[in-house]
PDB file of N, CA and C in Angstrom:
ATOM      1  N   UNK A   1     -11.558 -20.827  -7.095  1.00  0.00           N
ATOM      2  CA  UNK A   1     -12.165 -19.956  -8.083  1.00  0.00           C
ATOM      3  C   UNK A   1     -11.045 -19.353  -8.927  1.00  0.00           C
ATOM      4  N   UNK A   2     -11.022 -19.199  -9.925  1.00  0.00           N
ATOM      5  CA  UNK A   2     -10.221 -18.583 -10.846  1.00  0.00           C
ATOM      6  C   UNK A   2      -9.946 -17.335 -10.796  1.00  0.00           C
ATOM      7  N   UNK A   3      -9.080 -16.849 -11.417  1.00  0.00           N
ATOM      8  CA  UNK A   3      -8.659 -14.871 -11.498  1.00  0.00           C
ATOM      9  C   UNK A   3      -9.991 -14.451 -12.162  1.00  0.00           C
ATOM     10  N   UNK A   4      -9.735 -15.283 -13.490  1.00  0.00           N
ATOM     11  CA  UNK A   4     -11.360 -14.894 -14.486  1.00  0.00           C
ATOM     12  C   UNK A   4     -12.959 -14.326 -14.064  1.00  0.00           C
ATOM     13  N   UNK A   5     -12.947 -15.742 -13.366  1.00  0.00           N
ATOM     14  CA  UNK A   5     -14.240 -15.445 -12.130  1.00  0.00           C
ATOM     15  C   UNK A   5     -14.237 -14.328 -10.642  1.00  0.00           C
ATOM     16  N   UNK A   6     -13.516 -14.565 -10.715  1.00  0.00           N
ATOM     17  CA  UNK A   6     -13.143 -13.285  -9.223  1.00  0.00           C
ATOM     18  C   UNK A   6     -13.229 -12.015  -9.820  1.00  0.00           C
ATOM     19  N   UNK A   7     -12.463 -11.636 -10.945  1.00  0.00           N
ATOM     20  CA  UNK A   7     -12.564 -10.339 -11.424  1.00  0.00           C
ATOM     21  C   UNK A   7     -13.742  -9.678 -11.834  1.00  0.00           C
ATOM     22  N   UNK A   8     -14.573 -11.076 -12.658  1.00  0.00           N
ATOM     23  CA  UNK A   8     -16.087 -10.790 -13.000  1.00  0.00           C
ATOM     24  C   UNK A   8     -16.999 -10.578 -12.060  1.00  0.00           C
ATOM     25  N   UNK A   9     -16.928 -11.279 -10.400  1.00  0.00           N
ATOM     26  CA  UNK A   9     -17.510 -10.701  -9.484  1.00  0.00           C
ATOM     27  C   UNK A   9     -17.485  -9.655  -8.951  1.00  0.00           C
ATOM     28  N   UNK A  10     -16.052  -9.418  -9.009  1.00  0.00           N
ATOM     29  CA  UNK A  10     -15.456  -7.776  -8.454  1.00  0.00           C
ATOM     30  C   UNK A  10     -16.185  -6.824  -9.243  1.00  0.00           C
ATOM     31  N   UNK A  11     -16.248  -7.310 -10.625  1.00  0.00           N
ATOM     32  CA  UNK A  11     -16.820  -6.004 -11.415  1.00  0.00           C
ATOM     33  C   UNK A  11     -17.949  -5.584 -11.569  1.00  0.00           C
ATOM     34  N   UNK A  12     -18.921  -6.821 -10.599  1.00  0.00           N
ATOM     35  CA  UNK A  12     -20.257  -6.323 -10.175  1.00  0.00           C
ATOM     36  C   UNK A  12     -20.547  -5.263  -9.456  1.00  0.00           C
ATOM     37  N   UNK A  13     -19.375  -5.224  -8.070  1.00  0.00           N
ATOM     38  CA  UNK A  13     -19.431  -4.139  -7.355  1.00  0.00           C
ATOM     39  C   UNK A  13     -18.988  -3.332  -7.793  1.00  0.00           C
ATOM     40  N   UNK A  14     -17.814  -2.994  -8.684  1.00  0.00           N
ATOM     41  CA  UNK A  14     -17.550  -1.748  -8.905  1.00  0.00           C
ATOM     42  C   UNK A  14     -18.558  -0.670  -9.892  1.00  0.00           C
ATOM     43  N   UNK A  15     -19.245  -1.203 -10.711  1.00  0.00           N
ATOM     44  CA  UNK A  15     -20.099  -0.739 -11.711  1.00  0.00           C
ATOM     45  C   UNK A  15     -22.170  -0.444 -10.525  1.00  0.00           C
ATOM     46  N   UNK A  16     -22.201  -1.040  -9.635  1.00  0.00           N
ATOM     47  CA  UNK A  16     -22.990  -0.219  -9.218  1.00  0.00           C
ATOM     48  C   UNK A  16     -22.855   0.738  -7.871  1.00  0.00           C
ATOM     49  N   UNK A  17     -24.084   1.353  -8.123  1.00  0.00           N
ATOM     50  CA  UNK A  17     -23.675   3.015  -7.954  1.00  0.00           C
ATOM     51  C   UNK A  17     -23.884   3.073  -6.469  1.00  0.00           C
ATOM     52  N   UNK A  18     -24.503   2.237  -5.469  1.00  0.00           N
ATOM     53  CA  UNK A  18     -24.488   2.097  -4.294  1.00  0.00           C
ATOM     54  C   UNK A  18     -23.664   1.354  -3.162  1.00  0.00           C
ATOM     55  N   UNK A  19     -23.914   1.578  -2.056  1.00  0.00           N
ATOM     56  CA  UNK A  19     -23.168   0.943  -1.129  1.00  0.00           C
ATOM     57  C   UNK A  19     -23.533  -0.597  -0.796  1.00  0.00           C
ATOM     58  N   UNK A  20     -25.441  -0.390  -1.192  1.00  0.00           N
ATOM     59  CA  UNK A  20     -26.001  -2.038  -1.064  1.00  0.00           C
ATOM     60  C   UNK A  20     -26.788  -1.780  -2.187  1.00  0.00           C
ATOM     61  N   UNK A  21     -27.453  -3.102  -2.028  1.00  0.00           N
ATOM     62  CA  UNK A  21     -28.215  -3.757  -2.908  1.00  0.00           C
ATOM     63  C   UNK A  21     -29.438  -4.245  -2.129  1.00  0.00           C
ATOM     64  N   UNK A  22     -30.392  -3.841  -3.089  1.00  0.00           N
ATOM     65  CA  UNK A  22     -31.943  -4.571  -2.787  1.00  0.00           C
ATOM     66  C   UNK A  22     -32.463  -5.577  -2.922  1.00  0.00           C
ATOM     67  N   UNK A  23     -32.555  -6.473  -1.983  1.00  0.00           N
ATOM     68  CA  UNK A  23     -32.711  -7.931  -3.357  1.00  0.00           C
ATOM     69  C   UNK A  23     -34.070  -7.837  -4.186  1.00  0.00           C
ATOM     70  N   UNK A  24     -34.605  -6.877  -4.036  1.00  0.00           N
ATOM     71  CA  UNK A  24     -35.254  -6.651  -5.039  1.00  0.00           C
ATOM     72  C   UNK A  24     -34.463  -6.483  -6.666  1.00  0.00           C
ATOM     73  N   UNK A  25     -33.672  -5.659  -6.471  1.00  0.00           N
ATOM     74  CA  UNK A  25     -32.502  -5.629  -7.303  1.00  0.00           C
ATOM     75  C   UNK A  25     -31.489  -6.153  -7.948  1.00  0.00           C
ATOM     76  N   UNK A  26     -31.315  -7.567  -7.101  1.00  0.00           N
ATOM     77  CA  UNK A  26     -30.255  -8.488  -7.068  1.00  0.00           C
ATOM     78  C   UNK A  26     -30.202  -9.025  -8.824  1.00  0.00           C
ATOM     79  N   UNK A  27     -31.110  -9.056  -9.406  1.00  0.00           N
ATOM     80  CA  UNK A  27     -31.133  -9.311 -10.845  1.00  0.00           C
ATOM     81  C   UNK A  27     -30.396  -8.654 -11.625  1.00  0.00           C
ATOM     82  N   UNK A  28     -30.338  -7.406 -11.826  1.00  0.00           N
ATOM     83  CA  UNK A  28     -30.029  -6.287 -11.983  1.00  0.00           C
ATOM     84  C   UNK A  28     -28.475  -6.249 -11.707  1.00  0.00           C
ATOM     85  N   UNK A  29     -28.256  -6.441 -10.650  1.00  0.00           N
ATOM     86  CA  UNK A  29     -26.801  -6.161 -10.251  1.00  0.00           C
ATOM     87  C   UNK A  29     -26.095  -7.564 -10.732  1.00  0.00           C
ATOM     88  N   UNK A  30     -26.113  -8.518 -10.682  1.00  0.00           N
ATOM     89  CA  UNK A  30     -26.090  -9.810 -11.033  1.00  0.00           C
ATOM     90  C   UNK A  30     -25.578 -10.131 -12.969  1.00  0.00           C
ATOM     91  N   UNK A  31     -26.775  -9.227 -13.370  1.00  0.00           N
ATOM     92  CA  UNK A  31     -26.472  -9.631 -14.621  1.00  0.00           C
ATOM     93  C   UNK A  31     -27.505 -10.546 -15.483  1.00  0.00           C
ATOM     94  N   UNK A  32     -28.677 -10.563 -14.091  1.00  0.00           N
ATOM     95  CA  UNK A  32     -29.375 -11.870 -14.536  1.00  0.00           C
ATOM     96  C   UNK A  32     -29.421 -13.209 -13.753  1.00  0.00           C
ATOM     97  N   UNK A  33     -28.013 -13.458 -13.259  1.00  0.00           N
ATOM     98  CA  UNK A  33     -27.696 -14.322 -12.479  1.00  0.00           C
ATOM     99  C   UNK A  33     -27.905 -15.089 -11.455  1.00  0.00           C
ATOM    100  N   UNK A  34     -28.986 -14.463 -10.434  1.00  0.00           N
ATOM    101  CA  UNK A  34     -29.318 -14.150  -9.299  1.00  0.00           C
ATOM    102  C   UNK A  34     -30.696 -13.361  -9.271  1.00  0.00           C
ATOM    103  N   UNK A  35     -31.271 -14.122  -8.712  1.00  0.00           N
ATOM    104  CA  UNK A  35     -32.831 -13.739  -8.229  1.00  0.00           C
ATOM    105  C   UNK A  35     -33.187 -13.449  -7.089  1.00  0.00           C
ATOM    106  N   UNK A  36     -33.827 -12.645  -6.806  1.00  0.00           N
ATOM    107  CA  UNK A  36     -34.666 -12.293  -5.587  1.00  0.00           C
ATOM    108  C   UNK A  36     -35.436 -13.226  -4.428  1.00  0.00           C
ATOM    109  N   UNK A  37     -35.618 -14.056  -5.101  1.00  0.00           N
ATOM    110  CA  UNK A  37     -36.541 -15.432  -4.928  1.00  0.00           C
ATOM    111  C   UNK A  37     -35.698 -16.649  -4.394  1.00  0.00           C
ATOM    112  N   UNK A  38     -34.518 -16.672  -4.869  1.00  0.00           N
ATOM    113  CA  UNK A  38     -33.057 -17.529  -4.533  1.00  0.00           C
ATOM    114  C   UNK A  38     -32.713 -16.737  -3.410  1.00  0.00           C
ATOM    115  N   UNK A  39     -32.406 -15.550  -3.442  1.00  0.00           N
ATOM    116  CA  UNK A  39     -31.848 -14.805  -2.343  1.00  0.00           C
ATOM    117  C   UNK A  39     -32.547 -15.086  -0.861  1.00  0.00           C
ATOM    118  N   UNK A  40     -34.292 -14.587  -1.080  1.00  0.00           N
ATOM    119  CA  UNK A  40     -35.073 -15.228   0.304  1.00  0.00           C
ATOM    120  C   UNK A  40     -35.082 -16.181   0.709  1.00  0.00           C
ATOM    121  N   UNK A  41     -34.602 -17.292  -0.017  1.00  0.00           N
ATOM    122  CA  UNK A  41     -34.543 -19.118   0.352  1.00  0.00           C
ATOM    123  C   UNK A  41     -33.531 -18.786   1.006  1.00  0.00           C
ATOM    124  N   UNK A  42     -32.267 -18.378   0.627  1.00  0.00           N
ATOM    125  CA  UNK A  42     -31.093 -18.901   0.999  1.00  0.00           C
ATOM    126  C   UNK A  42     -30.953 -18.057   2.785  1.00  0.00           C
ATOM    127  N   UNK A  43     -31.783 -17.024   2.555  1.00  0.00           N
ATOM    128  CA  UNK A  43     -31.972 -16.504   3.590  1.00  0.00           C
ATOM    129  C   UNK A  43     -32.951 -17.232   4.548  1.00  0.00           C
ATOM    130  N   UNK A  44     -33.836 -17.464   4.182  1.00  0.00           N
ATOM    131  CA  UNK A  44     -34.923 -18.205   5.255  1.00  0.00           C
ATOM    132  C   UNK A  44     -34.098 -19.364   5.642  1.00  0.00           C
ATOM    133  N   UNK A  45     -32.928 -20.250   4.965  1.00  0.00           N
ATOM    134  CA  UNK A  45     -32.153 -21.064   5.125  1.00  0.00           C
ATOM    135  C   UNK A  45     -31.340 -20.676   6.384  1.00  0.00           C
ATOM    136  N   UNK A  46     -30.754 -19.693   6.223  1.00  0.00           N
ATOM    137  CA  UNK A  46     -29.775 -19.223   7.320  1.00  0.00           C
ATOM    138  C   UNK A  46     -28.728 -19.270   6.606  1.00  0.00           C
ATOM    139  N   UNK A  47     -28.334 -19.501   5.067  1.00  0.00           N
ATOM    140  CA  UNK A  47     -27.617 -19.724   4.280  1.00  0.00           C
ATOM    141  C   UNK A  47     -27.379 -18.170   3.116  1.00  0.00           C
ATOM    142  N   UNK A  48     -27.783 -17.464   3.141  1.00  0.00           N
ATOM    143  CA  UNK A  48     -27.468 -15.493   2.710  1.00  0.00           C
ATOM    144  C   UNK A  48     -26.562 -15.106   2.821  1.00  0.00           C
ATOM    145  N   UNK A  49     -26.371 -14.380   2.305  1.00  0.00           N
ATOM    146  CA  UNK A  49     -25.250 -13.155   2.603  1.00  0.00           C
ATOM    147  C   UNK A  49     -25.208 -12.813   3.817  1.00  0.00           C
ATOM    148  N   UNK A  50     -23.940 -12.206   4.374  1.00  0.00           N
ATOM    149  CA  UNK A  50     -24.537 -11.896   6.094  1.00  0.00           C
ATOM    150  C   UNK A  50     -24.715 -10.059   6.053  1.00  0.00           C
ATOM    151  N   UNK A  51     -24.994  -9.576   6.465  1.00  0.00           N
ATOM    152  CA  UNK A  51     -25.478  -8.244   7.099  1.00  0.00           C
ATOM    153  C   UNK A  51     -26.483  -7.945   6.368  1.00  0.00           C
ATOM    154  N   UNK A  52     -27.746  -8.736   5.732  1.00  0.00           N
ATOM    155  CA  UNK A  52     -28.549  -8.229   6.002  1.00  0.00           C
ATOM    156  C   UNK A  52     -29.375  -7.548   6.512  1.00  0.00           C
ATOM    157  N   UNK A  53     -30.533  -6.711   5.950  1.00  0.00           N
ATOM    158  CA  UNK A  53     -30.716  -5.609   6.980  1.00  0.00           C
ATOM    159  C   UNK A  53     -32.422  -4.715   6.085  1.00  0.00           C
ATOM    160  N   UNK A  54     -33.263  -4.355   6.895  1.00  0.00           N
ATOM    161  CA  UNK A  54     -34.377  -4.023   6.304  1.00  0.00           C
ATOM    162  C   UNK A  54     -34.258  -2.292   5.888  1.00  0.00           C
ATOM    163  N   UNK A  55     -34.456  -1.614   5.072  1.00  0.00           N
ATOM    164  CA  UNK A  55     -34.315  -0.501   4.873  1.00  0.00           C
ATOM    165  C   UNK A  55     -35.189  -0.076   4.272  1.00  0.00           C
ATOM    166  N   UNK A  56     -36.335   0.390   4.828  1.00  0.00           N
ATOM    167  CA  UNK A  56     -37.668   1.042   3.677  1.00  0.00           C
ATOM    168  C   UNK A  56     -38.593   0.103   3.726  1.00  0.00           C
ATOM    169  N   UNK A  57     -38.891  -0.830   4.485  1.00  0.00           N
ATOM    170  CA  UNK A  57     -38.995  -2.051   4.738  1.00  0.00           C
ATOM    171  C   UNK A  57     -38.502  -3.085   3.272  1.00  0.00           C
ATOM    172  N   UNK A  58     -37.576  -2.545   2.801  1.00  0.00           N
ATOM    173  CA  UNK A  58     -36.906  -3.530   1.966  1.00  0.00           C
ATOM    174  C   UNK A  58     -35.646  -4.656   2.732  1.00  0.00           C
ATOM    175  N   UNK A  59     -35.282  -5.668   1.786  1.00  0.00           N
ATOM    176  CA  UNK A  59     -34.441  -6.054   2.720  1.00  0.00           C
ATOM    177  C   UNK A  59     -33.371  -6.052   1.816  1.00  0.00           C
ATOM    178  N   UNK A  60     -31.998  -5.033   2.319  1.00  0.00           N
ATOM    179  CA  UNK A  60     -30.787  -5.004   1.345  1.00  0.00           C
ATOM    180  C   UNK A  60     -29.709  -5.258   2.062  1.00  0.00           C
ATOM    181  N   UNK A  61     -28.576  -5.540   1.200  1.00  0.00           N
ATOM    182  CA  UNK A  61     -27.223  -6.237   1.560  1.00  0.00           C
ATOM    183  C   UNK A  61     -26.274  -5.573   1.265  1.00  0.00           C
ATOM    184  N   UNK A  62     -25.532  -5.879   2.282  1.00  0.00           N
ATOM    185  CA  UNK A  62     -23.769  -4.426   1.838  1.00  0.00           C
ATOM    186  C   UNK A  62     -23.709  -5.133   0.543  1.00  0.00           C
ATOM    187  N   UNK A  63     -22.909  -4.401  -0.401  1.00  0.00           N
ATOM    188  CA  UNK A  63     -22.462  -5.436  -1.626  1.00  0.00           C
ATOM    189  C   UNK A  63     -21.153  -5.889  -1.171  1.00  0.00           C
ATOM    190  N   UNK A  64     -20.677  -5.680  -0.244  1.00  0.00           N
ATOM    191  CA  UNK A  64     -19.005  -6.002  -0.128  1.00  0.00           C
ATOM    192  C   UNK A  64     -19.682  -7.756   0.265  1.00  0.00           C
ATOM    193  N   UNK A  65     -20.498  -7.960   1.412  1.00  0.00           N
ATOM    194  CA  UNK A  65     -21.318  -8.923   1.593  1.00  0.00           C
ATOM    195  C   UNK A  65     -21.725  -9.971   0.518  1.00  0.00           C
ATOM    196  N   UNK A  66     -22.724  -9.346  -0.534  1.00  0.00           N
ATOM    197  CA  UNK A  66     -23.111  -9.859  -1.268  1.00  0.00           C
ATOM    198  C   UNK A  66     -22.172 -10.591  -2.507  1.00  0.00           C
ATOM    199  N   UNK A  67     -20.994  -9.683  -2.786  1.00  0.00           N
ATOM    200  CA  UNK A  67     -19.768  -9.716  -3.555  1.00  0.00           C
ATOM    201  C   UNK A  67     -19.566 -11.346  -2.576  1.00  0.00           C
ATOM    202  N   UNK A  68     -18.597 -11.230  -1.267  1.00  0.00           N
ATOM    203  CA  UNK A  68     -17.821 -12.423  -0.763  1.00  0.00           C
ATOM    204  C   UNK A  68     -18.698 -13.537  -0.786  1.00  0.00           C
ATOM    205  N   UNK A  69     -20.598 -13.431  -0.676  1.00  0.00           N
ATOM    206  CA  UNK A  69     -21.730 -14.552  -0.947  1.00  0.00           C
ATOM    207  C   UNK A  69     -21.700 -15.049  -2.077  1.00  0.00           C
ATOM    208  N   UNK A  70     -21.711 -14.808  -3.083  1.00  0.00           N
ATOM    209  CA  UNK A  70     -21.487 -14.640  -4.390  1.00  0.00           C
ATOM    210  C   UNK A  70     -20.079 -15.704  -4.956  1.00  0.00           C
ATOM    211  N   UNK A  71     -18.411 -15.104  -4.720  1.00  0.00           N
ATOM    212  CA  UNK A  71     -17.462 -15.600  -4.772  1.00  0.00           C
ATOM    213  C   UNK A  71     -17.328 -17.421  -4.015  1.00  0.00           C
ATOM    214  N   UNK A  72     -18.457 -17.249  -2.758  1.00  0.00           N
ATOM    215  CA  UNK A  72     -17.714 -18.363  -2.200  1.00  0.00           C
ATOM    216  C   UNK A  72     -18.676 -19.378  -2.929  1.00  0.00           C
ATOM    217  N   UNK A  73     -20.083 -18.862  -3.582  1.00  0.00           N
ATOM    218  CA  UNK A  73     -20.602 -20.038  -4.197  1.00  0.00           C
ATOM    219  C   UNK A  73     -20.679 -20.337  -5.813  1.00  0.00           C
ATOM    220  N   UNK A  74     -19.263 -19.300  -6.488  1.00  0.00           N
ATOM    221  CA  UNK A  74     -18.950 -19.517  -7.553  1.00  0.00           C
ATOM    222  C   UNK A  74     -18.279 -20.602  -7.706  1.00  0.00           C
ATOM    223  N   UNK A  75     -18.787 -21.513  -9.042  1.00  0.00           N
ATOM    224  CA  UNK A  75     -18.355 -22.660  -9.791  1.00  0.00           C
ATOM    225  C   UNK A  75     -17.235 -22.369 -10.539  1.00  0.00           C
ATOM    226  N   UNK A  76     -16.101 -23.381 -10.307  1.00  0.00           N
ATOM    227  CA  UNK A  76     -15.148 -23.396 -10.849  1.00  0.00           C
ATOM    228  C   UNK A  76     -15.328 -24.014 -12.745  1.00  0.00           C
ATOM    229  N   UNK A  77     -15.845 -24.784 -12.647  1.00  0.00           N
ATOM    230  CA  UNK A  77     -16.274 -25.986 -14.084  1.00  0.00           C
ATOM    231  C   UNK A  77     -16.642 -25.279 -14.925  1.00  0.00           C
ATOM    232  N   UNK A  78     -17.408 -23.745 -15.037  1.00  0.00           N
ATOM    233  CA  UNK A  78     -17.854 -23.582 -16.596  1.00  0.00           C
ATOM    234  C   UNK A  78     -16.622 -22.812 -16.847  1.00  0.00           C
ATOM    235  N   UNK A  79     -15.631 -22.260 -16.121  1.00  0.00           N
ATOM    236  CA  UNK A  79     -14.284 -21.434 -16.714  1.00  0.00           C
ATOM    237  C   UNK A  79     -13.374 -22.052 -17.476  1.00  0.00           C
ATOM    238  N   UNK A  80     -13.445 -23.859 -16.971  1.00  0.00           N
ATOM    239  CA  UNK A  80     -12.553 -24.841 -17.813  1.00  0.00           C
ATOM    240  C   UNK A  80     -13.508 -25.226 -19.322  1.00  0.00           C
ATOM    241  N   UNK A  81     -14.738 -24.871 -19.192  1.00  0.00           N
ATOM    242  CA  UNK A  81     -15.043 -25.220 -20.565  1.00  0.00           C
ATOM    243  C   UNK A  81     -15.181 -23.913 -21.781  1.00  0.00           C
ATOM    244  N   UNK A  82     -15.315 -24.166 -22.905  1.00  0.00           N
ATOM    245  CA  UNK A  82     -15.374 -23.649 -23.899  1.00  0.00           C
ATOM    246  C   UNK A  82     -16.644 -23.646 -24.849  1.00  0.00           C
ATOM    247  N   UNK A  83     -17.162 -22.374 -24.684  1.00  0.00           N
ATOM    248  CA  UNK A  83     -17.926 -22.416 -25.366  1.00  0.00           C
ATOM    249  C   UNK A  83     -18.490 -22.868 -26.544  1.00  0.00           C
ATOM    250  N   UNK A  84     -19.227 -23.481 -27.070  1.00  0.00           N
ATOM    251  CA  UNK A  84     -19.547 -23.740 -28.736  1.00  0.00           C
ATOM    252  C   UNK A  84     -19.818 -21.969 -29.410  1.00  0.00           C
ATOM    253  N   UNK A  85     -19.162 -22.164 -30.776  1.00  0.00           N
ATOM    254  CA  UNK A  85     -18.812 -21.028 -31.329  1.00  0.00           C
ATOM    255  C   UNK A  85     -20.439 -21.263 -32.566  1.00  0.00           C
TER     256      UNK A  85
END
């Protein structure tokens, strides 16, 4: 993964205001990026973030968690390309 991409993940966590995330929320924190709906697959998979955890009967994720889930299934390929202007 690149500096580029790592930093842009990092700066997910730093800009929200909690310790976790809802995947109700996950849109939101994401950027768009990431759905709620992706999140429960990957979970019913056994394939999630790990410390999941139910809270309110919601189900939310440390972001430090969600951050390293995130990084390890970031794509290297769209950082080498260039946008059309």
């Amino acid at each position: 993964m690149s500096a580029e991409i790592e930093s842009i993940i990092d700066e997910m966590a730093t800009k929200w205001p909690s310790p976790v995330v809802c995947r109700k929320s996950v849109k939101e924190f994401s950027g768009g990026v990431l759905s709620p709906k992706t999140l429960a697959n990957e979970d019913s998979k056994g394939t999630g973030p790990e410390g999941r955890f139910l809270l309110m009967n919601q189900t939310a994720y440390p972001v430090e968690s969600l951050i390293a889930w995130l990084k390890s299934r970031a794509s290297k390929s769209w950082s080498s390309r260039k946008l059309a202007a």
